[in-house]
N, C-alpha and C. Protein backbone atom coordinates (compact mmCIF):
# COMPACT_ATOMS: atom_id res chain seq x y z
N UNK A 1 129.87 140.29 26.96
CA UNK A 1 130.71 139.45 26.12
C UNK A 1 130.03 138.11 25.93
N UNK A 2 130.39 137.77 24.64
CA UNK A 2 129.73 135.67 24.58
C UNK A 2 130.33 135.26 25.52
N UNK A 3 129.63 134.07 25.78
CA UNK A 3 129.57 132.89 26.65
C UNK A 3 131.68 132.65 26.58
N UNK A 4 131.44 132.08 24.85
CA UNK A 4 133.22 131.40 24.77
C UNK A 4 134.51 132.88 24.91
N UNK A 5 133.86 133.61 25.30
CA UNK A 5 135.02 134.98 24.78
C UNK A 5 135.28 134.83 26.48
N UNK A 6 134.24 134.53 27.42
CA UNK A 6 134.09 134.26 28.66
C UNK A 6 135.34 133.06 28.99
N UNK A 7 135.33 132.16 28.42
CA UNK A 7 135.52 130.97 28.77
C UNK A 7 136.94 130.82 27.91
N UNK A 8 137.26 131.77 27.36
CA UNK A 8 138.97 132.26 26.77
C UNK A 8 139.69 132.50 28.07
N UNK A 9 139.08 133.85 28.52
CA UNK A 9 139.13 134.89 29.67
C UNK A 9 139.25 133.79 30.73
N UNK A 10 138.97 133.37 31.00
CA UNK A 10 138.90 132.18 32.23
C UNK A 10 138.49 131.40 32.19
N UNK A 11 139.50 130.01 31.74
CA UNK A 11 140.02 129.25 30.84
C UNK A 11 139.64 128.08 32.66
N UNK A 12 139.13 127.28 32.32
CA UNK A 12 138.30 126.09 33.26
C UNK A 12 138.42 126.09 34.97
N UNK A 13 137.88 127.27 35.18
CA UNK A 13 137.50 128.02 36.20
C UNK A 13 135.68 128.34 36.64
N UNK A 14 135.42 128.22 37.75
CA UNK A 14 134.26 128.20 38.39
C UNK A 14 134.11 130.31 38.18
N UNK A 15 133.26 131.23 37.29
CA UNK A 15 133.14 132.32 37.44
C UNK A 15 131.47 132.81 37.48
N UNK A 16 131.75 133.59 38.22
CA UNK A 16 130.42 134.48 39.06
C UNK A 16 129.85 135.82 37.62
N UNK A 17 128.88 135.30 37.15
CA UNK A 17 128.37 136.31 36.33
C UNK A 17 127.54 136.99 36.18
N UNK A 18 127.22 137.67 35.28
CA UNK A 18 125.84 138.64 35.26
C UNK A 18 125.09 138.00 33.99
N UNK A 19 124.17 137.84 34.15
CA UNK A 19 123.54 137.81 32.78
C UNK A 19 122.98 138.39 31.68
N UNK A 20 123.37 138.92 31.06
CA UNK A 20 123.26 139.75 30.01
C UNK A 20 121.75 139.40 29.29
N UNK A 21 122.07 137.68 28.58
CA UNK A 21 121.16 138.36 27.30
C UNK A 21 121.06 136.38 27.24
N UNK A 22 119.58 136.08 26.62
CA UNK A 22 119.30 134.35 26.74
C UNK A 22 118.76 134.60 25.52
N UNK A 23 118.26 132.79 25.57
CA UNK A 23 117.33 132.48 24.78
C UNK A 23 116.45 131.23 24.94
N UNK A 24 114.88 130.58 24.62
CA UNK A 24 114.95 129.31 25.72
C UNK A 24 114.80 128.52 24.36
N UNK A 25 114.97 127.50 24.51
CA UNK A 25 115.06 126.59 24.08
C UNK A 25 114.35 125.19 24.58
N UNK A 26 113.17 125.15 24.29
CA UNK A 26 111.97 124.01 25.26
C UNK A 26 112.02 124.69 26.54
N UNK A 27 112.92 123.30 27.41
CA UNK A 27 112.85 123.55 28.99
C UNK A 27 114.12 124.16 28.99
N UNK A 28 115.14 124.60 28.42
CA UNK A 28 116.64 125.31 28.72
C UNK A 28 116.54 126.41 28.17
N UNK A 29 117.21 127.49 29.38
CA UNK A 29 117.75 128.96 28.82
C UNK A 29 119.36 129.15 28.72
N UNK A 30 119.33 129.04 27.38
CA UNK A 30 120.56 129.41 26.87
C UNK A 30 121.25 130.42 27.20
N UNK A 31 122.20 130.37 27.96
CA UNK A 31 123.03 132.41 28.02
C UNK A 31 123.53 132.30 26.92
N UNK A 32 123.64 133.71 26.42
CA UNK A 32 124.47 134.30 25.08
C UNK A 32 125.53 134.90 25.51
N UNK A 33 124.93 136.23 26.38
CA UNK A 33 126.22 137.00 27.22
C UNK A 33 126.25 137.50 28.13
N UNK A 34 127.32 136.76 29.13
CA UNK A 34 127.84 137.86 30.27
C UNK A 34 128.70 138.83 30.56
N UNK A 35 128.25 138.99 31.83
CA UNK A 35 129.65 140.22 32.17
C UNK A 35 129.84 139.77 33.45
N UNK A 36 131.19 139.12 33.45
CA UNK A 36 132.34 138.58 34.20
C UNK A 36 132.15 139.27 35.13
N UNK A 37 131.94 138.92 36.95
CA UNK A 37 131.92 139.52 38.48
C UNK A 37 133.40 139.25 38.54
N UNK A 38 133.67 137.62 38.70
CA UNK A 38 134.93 137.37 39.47
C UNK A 38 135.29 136.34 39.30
N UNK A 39 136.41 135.74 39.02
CA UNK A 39 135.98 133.85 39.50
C UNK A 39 136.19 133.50 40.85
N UNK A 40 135.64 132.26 41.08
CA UNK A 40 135.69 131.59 42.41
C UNK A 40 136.45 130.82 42.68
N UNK A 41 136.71 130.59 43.97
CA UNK A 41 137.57 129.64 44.26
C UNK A 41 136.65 128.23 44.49
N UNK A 42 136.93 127.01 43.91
CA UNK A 42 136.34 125.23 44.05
C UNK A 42 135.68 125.96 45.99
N UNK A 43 136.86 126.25 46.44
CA UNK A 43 136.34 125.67 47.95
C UNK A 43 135.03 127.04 48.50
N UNK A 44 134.65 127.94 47.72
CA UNK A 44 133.55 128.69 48.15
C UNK A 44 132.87 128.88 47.25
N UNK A 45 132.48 127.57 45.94
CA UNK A 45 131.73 127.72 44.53
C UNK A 45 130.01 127.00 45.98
N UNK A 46 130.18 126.76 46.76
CA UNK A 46 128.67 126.45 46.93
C UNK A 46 128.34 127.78 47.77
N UNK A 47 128.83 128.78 48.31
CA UNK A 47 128.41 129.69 49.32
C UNK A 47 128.14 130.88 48.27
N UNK A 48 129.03 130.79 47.25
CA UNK A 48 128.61 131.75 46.09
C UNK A 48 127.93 131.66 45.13
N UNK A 49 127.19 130.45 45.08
CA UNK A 49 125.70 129.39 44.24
C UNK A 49 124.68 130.35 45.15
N UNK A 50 124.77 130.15 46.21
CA UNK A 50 122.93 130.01 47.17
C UNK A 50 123.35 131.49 47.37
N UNK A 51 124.52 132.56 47.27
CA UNK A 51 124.07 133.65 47.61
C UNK A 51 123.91 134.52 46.31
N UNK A 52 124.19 134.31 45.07
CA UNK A 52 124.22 135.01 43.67
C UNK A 52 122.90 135.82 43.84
N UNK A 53 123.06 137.12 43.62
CA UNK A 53 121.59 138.15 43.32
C UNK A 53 120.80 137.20 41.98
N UNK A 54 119.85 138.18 41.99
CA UNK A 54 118.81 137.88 40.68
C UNK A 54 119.28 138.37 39.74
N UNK A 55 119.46 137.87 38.61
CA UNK A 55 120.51 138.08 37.35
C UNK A 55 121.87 137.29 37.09
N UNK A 56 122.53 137.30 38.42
CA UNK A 56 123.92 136.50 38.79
C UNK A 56 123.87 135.18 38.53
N UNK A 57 124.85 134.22 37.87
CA UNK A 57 124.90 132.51 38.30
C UNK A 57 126.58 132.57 38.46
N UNK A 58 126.99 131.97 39.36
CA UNK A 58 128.08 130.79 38.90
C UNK A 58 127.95 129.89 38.15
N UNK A 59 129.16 129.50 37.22
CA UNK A 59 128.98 128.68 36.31
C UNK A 59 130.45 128.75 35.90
N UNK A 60 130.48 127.24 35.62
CA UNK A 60 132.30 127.25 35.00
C UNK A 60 132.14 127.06 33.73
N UNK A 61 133.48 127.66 33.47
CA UNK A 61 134.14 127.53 32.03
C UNK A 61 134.35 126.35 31.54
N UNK A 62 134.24 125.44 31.89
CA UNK A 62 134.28 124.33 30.82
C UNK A 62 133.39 123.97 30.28
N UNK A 63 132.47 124.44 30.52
CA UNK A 63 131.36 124.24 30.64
C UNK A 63 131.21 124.67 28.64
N UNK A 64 131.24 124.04 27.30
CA UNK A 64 131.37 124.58 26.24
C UNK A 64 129.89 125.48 25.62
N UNK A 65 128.68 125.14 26.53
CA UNK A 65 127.47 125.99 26.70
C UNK A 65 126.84 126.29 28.08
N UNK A 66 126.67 127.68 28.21
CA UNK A 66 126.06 127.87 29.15
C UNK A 66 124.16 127.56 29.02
N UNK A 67 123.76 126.58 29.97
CA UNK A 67 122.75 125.98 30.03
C UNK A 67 122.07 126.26 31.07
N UNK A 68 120.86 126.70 30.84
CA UNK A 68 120.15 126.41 32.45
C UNK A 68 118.82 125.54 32.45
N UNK A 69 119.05 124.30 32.93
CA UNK A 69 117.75 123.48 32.97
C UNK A 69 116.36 124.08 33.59
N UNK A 70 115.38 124.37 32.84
CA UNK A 70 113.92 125.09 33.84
C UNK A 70 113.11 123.53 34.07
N UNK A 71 112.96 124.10 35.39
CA UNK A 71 112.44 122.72 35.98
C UNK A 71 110.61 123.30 36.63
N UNK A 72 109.87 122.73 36.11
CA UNK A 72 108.53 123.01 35.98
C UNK A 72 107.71 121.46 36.47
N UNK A 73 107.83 122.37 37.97
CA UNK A 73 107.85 121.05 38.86
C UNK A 73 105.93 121.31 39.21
N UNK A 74 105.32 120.00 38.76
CA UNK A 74 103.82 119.96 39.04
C UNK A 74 103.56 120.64 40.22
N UNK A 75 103.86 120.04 41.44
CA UNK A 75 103.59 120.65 42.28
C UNK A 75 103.11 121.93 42.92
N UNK A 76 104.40 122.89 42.08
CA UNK A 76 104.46 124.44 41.98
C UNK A 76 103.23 124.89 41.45
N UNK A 77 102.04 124.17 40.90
CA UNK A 77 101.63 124.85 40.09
C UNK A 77 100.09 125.79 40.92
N UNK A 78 100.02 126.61 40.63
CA UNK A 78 99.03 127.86 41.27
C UNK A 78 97.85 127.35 41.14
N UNK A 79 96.90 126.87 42.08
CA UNK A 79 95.72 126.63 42.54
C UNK A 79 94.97 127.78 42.38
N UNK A 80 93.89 127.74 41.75
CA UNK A 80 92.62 128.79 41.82
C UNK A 80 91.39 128.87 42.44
N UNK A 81 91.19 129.57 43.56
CA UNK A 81 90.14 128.81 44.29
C UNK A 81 88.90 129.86 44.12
């Protein structure tokens, strides 16, 4: 489902998703569509952040775009020796 058909469905609530389908945009990946896990409760939105599989985010509904900042930190970067 889109992002806002999401954010009908569970209307300014912290929810656990799958990620369907992006797009990037510079340094941001846009979600287009998920598929709804569950929502969360405020008091276990950080234990269900650091444990989400690969594919999964939390992210709330008020949120009027789902955004994900890519952070392309120098440091990270692969040495060739």
């Amino acid at each position: 489902m889109k992002w806002n058909e999401a954010r009908e469905l569970f209307p300014n609530q912290l929810l656990l998703v799958s990620i369907l389908d992006y797009h990037y945009e510079g340094d941001k990946k846009i979600v287009d569509e998920v598929a709804p896990i569950r929502a969360i409760k405020d008091t276990d939105a950080n234990k269900e952040f650091f444990n989400a599989k690969e594919g999964t985010m939390v992210y709330h509904t008020g949120n009027k775009n789902f955004v994900i900042h890519i952070r392309k930190d120098p440091l990270m970067k692969v040495r060739r020796i």
